[in-house]
C-alpha atoms as a PDB file:
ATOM      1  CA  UNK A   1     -21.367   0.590  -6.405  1.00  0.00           C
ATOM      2  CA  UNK A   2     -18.827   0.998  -9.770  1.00  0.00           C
ATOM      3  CA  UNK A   3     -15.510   1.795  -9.822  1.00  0.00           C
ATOM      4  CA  UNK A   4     -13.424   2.765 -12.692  1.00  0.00           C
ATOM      5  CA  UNK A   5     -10.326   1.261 -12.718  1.00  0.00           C
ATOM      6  CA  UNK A   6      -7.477   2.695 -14.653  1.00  0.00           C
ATOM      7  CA  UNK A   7      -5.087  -0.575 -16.694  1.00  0.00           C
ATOM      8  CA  UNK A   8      -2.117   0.753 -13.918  1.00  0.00           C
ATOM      9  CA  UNK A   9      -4.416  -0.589 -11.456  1.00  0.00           C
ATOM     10  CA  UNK A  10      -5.334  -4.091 -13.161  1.00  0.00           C
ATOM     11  CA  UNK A  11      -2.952  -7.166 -14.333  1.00  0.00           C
ATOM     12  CA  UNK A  12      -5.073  -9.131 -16.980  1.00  0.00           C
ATOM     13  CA  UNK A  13      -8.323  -9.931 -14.331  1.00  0.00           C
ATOM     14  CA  UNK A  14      -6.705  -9.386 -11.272  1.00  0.00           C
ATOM     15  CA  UNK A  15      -7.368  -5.879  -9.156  1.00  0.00           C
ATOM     16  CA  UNK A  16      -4.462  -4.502  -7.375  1.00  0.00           C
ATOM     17  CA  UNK A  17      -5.469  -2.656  -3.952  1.00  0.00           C
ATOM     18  CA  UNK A  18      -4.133   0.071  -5.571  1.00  0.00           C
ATOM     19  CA  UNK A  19      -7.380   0.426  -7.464  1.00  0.00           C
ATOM     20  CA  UNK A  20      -9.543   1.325  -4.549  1.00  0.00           C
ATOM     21  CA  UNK A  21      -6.642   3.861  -2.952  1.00  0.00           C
ATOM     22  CA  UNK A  22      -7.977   7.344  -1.643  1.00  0.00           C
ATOM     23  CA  UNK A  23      -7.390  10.821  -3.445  1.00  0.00           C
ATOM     24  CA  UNK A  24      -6.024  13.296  -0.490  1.00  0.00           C
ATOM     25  CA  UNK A  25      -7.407  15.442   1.992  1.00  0.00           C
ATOM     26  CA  UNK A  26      -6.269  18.044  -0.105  1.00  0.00           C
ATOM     27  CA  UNK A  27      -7.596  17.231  -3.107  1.00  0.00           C
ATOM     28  CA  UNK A  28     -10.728  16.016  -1.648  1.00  0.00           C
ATOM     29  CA  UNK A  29     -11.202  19.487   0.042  1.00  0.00           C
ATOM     30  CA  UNK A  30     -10.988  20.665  -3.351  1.00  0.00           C
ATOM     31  CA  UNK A  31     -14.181  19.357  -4.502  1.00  0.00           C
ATOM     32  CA  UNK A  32     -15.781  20.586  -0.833  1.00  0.00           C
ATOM     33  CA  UNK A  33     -15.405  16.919   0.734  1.00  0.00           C
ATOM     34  CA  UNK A  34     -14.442  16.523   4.609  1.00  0.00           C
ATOM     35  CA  UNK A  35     -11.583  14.024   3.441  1.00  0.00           C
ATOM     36  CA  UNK A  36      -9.949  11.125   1.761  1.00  0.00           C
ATOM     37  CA  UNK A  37     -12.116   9.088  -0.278  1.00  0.00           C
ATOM     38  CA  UNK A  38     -12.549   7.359  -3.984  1.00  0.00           C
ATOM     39  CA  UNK A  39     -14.714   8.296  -6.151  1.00  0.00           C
ATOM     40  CA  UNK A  40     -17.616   5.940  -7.105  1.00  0.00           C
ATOM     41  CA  UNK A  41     -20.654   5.678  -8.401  1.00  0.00           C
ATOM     42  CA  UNK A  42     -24.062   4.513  -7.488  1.00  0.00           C
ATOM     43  CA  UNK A  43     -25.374   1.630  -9.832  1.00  0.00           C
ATOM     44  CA  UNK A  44     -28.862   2.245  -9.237  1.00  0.00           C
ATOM     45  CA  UNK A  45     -28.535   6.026  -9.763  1.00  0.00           C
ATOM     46  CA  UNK A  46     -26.527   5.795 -13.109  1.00  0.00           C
ATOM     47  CA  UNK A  47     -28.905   2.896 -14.170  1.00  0.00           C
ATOM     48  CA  UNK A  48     -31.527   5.392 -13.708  1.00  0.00           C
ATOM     49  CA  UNK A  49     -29.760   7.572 -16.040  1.00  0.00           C
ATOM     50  CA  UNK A  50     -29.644   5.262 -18.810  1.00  0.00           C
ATOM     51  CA  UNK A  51     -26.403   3.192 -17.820  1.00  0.00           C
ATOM     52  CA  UNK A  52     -23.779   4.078 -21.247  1.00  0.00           C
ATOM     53  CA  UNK A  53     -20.918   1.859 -20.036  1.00  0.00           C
ATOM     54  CA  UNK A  54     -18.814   4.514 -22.867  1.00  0.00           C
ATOM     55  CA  UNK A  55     -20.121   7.448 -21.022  1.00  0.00           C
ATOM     56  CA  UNK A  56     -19.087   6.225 -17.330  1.00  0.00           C
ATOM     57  CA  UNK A  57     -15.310   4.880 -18.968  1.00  0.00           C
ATOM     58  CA  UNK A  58     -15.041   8.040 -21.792  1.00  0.00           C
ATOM     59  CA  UNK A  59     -13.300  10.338 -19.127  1.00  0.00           C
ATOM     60  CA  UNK A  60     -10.491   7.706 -18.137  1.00  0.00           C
ATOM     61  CA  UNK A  61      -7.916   6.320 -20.191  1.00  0.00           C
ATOM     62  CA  UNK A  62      -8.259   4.041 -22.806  1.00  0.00           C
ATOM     63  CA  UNK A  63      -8.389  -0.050 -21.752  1.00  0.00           C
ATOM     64  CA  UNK A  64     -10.265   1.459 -18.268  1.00  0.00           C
ATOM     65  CA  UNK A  65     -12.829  -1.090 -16.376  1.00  0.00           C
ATOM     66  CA  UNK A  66     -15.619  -1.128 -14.414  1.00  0.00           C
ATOM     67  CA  UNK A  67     -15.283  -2.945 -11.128  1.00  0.00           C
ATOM     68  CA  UNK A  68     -18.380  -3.251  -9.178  1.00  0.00           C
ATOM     69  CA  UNK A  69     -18.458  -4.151  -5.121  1.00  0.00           C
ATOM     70  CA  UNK A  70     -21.662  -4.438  -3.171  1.00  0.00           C
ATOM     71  CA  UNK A  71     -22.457  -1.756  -0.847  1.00  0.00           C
ATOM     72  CA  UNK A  72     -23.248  -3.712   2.212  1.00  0.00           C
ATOM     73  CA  UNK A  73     -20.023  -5.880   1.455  1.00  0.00           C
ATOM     74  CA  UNK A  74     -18.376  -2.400   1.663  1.00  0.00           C
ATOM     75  CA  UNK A  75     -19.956  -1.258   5.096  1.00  0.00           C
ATOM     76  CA  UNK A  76     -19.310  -4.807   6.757  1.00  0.00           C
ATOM     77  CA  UNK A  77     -15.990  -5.323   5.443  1.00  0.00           C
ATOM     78  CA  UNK A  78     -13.369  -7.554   7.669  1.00  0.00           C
ATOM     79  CA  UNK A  79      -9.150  -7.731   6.676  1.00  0.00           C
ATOM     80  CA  UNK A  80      -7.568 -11.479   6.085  1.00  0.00           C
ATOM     81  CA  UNK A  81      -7.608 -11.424  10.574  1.00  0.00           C
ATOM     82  CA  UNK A  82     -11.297 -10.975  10.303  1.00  0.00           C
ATOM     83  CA  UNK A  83     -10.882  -7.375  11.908  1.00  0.00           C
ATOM     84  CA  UNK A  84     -13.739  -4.769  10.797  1.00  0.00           C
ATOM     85  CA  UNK A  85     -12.981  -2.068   8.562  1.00  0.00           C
ATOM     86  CA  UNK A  86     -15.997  -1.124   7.283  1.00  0.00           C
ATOM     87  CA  UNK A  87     -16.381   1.675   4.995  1.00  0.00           C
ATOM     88  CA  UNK A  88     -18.766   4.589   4.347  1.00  0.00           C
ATOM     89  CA  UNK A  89     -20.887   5.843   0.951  1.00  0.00           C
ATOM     90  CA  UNK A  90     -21.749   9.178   0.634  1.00  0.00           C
ATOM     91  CA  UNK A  91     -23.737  10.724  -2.640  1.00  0.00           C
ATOM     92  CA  UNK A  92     -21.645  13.601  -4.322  1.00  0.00           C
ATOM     93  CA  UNK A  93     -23.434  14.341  -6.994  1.00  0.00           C
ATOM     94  CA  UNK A  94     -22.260  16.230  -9.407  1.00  0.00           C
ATOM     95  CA  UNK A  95     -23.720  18.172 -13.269  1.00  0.00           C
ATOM     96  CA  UNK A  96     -22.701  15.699 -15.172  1.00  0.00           C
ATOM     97  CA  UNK A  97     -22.571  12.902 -13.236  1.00  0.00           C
ATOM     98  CA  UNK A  98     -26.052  12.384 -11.082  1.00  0.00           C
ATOM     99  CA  UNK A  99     -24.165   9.045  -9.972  1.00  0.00           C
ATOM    100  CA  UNK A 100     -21.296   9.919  -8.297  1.00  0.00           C
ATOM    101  CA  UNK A 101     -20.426   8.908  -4.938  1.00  0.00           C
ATOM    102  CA  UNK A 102     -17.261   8.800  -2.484  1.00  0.00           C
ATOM    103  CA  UNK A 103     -16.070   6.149  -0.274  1.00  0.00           C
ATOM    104  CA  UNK A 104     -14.401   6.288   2.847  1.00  0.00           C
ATOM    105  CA  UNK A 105     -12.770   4.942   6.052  1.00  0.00           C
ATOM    106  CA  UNK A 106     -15.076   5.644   8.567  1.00  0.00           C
ATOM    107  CA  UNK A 107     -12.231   4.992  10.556  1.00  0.00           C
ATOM    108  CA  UNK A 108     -10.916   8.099   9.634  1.00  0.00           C
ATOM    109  CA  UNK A 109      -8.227   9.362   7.783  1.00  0.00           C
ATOM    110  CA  UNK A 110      -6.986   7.511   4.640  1.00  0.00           C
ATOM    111  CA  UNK A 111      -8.044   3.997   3.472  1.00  0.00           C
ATOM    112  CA  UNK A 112      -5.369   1.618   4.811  1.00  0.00           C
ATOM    113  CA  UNK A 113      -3.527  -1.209   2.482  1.00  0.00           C
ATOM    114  CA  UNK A 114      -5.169  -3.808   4.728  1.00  0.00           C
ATOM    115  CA  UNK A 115      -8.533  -1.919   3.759  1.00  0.00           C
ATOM    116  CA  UNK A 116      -7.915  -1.569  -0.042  1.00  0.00           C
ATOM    117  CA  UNK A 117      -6.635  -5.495  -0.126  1.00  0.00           C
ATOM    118  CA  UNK A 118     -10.070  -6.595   1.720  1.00  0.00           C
ATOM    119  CA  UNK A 119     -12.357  -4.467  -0.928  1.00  0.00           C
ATOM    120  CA  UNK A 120     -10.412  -6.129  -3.884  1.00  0.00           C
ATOM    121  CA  UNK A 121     -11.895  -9.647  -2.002  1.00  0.00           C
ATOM    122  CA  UNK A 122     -15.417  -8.363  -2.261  1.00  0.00           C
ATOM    123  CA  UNK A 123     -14.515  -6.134  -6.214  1.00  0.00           C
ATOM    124  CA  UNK A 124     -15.561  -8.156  -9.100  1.00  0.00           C
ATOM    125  CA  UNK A 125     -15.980  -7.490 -12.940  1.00  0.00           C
ATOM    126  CA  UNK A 126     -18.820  -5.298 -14.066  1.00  0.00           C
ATOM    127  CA  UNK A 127     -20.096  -7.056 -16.694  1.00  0.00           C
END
């Protein structure tokens, strides 16, 4: 899975949590989705489409990156006590974007700072 990362949400290589924070019920109900989530999208799927790195980063600011965090890291995910808090995928396609994806607390509601901390441990670089 790829995340684009905006440079508020990045110091030099190092994530914040902040990158992997939830848009709000309300806006997710905007774009007909049940609740929080992030918006992602599916490596294999956008590989599939050719894979432009400039396409995927074009509609974000400028100095944007790609992080990338493995799915199954995602649904068995554990905070720094070793507590679950796994998280859910969903495809969301959409026109332009064949690749895009939401993920969520399966817990419910949105994605807690404990959450967003213990996908940053499991984020790395796309390169």
């Amino acid at each position: 899975m790829l995340r684009v990362v905006s440079p508020a949400f990045f110091d030099g290589d190092t994530l914040q949590s902040r990158a992997f924070q939830d848009q709000s019920a309300g806006v997710a109900a905007s774009f007909g989705l049940a609740g929080p989530c992030a918006s992602v999208n599916l490596q294999s799927v956008w590989e599939a489409h050719g894979g432009n790195v400039n396409a995927l980063l074009e509609a974000f600011g400028p100095g944007s990156r790609i992080a990338q965090v493995a799915v199954r890291d995602l649904r068995n995910l554990v905070n720094s006590l070793d507590q679950p808090m796994p998280q859910g995928i969903m495809s969301d396609p959409r026109p332009d974007a064949p690749w895009h994806a939401v993920m969520f607390s399966l817990a419910g509601g949105n994605r807690s700072k404990g959450a967003m901390r213990a996908v940053v441990e499991v984020a790395h670089w796309f390169t």
